[in-house]
N, C-alpha and C. Protein backbone atom coordinates (compact mmCIF):
# COMPACT_ATOMS: atom_id res chain seq x y z
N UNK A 1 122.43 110.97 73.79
CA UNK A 1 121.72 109.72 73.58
C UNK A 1 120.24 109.94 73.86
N UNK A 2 119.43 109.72 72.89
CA UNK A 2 117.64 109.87 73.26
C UNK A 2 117.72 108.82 73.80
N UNK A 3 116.91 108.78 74.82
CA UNK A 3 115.73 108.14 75.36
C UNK A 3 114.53 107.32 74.26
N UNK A 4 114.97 105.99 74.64
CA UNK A 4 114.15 105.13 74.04
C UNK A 4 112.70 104.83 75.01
N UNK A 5 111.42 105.07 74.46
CA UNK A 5 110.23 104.68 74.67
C UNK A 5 110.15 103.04 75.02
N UNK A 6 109.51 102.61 76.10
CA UNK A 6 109.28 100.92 76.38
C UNK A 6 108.34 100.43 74.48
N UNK A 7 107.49 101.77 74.14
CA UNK A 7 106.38 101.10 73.28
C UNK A 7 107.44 101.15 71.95
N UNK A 8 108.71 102.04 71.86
CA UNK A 8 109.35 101.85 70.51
C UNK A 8 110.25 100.11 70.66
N UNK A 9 110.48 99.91 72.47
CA UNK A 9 111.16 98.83 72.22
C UNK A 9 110.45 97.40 71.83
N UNK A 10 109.48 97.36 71.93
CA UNK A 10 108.06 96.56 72.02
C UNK A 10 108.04 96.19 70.48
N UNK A 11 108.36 97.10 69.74
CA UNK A 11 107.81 97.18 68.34
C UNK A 11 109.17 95.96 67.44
N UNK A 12 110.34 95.95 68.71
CA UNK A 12 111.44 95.12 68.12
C UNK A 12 111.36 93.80 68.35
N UNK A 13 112.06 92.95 67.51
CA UNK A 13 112.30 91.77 67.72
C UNK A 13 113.26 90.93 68.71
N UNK A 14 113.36 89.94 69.08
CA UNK A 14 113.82 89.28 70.62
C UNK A 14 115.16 89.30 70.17
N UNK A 15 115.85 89.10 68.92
CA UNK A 15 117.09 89.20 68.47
C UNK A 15 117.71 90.67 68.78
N UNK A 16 116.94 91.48 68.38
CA UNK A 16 116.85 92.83 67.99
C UNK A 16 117.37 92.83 69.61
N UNK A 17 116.53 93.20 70.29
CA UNK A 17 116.64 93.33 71.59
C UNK A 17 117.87 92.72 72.58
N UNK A 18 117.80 91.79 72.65
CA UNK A 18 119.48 91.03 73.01
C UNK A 18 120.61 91.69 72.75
N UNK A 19 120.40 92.33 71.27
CA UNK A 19 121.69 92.47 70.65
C UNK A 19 121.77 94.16 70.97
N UNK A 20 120.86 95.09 71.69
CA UNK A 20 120.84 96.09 72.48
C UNK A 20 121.22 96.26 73.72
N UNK A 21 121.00 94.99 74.18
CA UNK A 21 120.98 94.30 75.82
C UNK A 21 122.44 94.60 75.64
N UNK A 22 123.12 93.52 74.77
CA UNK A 22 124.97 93.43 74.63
C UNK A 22 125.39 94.70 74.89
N UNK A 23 124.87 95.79 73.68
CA UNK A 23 125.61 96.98 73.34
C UNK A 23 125.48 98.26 74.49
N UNK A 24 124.03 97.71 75.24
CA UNK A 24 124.21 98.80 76.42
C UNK A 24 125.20 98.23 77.37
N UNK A 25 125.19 96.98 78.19
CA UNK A 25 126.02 96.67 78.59
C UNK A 25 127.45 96.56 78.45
N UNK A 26 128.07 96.79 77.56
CA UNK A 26 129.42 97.02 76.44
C UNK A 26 129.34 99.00 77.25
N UNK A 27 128.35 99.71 76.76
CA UNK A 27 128.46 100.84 76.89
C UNK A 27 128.84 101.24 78.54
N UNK A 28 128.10 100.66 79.20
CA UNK A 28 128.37 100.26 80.30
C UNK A 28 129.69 100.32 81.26
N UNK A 29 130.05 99.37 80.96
CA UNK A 29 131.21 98.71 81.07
C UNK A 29 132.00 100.01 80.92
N UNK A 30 132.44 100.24 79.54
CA UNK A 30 133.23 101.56 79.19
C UNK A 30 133.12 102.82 79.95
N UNK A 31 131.69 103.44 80.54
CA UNK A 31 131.65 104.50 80.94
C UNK A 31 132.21 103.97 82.44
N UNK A 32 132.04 102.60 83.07
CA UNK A 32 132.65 102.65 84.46
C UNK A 32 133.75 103.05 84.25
N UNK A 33 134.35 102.21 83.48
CA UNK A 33 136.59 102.16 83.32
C UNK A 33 136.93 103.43 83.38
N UNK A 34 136.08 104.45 82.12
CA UNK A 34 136.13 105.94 82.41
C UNK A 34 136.12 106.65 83.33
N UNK A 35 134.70 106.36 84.31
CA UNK A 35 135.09 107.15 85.74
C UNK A 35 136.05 106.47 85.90
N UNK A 36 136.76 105.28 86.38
CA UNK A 36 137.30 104.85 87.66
C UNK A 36 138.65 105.47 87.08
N UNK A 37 138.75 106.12 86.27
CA UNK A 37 140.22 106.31 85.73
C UNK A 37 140.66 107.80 85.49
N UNK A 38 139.15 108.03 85.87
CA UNK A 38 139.32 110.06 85.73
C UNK A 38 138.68 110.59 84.48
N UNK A 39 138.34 110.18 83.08
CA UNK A 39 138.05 110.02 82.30
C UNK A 39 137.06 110.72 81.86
N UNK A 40 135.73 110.55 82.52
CA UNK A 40 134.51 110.50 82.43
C UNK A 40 134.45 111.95 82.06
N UNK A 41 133.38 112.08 80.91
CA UNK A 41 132.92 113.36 80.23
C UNK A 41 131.55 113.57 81.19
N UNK A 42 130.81 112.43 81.26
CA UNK A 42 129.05 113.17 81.93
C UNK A 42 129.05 111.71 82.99
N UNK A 43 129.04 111.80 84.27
CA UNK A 43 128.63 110.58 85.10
C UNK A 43 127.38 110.39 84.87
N UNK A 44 126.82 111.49 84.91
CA UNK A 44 124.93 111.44 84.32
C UNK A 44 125.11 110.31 83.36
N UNK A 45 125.78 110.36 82.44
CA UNK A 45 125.24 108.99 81.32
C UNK A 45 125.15 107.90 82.00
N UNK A 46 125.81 107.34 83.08
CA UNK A 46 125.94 105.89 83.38
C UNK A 46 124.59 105.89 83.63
N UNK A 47 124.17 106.61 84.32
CA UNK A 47 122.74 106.57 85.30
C UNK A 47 121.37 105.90 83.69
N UNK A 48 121.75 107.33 82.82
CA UNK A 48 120.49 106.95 81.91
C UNK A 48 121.17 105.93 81.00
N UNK A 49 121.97 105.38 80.78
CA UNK A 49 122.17 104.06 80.27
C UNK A 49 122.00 102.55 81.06
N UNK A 50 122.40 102.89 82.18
CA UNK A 50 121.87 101.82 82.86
C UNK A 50 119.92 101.79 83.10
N UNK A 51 119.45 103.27 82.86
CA UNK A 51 118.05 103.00 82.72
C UNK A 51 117.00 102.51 81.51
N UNK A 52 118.30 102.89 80.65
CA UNK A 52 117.52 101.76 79.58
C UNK A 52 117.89 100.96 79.17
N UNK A 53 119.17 100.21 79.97
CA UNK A 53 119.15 98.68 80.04
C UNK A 53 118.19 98.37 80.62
N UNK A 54 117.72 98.38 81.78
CA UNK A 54 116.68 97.92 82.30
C UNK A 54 114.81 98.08 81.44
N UNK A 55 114.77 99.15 80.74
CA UNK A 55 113.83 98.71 79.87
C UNK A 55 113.60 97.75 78.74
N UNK A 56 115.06 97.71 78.50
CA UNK A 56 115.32 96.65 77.12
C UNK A 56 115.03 95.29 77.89
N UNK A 57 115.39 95.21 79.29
CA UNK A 57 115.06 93.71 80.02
C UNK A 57 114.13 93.40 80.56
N UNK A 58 112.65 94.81 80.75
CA UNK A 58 111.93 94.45 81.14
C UNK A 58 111.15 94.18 79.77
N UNK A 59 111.33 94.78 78.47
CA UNK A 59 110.31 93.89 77.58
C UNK A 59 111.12 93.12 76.52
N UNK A 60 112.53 92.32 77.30
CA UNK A 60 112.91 91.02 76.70
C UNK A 60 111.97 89.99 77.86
N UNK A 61 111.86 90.43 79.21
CA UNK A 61 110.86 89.81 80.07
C UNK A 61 109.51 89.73 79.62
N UNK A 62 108.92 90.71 79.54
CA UNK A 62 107.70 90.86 78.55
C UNK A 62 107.17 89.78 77.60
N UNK A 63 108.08 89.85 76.61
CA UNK A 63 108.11 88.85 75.20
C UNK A 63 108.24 87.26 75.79
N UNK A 64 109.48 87.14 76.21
CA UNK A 64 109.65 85.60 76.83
C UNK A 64 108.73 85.11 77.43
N UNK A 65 107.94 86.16 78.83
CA UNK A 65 106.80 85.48 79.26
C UNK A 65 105.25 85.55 78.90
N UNK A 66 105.41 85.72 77.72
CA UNK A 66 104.42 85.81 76.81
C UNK A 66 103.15 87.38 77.02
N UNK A 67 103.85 87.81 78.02
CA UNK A 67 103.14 89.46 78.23
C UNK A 67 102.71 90.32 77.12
N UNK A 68 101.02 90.31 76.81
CA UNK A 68 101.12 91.18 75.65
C UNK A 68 101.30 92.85 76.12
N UNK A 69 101.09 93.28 76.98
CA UNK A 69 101.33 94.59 77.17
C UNK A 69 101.17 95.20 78.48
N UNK A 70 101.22 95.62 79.69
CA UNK A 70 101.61 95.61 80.84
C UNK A 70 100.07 96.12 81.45
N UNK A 71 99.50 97.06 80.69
CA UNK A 71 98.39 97.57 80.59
C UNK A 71 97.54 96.64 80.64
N UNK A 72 97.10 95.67 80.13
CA UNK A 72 96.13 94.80 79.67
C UNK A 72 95.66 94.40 81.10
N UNK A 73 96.26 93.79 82.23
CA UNK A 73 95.96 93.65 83.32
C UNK A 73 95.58 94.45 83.97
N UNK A 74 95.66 95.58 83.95
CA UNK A 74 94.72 96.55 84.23
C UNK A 74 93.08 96.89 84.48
N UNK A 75 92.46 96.09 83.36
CA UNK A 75 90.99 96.59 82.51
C UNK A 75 90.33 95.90 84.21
C-alpha cells in the first residue's frame, strides 16, 4: 500500500474523502480480526493504515473548518 501525501489528499473532494475514511476503517477492522485470530500476514500494516486514517481526518478537519492550508499560519 503507498503512502498517500496530506497535499494529494487536499486535492480531493469531502465526499471523496469520507468515502476513504469508510474504506480505511473497513480495512481496519479486518486487519484487527486477522491478528486476533492468528491470521495476520504484516502487523506493520495496521500501524500504516491507521496512519493514514488519521491524515484523511486531519484534512476532512481541514476542509470542514474552513483551513486553507496548515502552512498559511505560519507567514
Amino acid at each position: 500500500m503507498p503512502q498517500v501525501k496530506a497535499t494529494q489528499l487536499r486535492e480531493k473532494t469531502l465526499d471523496e474523502l469520507k468515502t476513504q475514511e469508510q474504506t480505511l476503517r473497513e480495512q481496519i477492522f479486518k486487519l484487527r480480526f486477522q491478528k486476533a485470530t492468528g491470521q495476520a500476514e504484516s502487523p506493520q500494516k495496521i500501524r500504516l493504515v491507521r496512519r493514514e486514517l488519521a491524515r484523511v481526518l486531519t484534512v476532512i478537519h481541514e476542509k470542514t473548518a474552513g483551513v486553507s492550508s496548515p502552512a498559511a499560519g505560519r507567514e
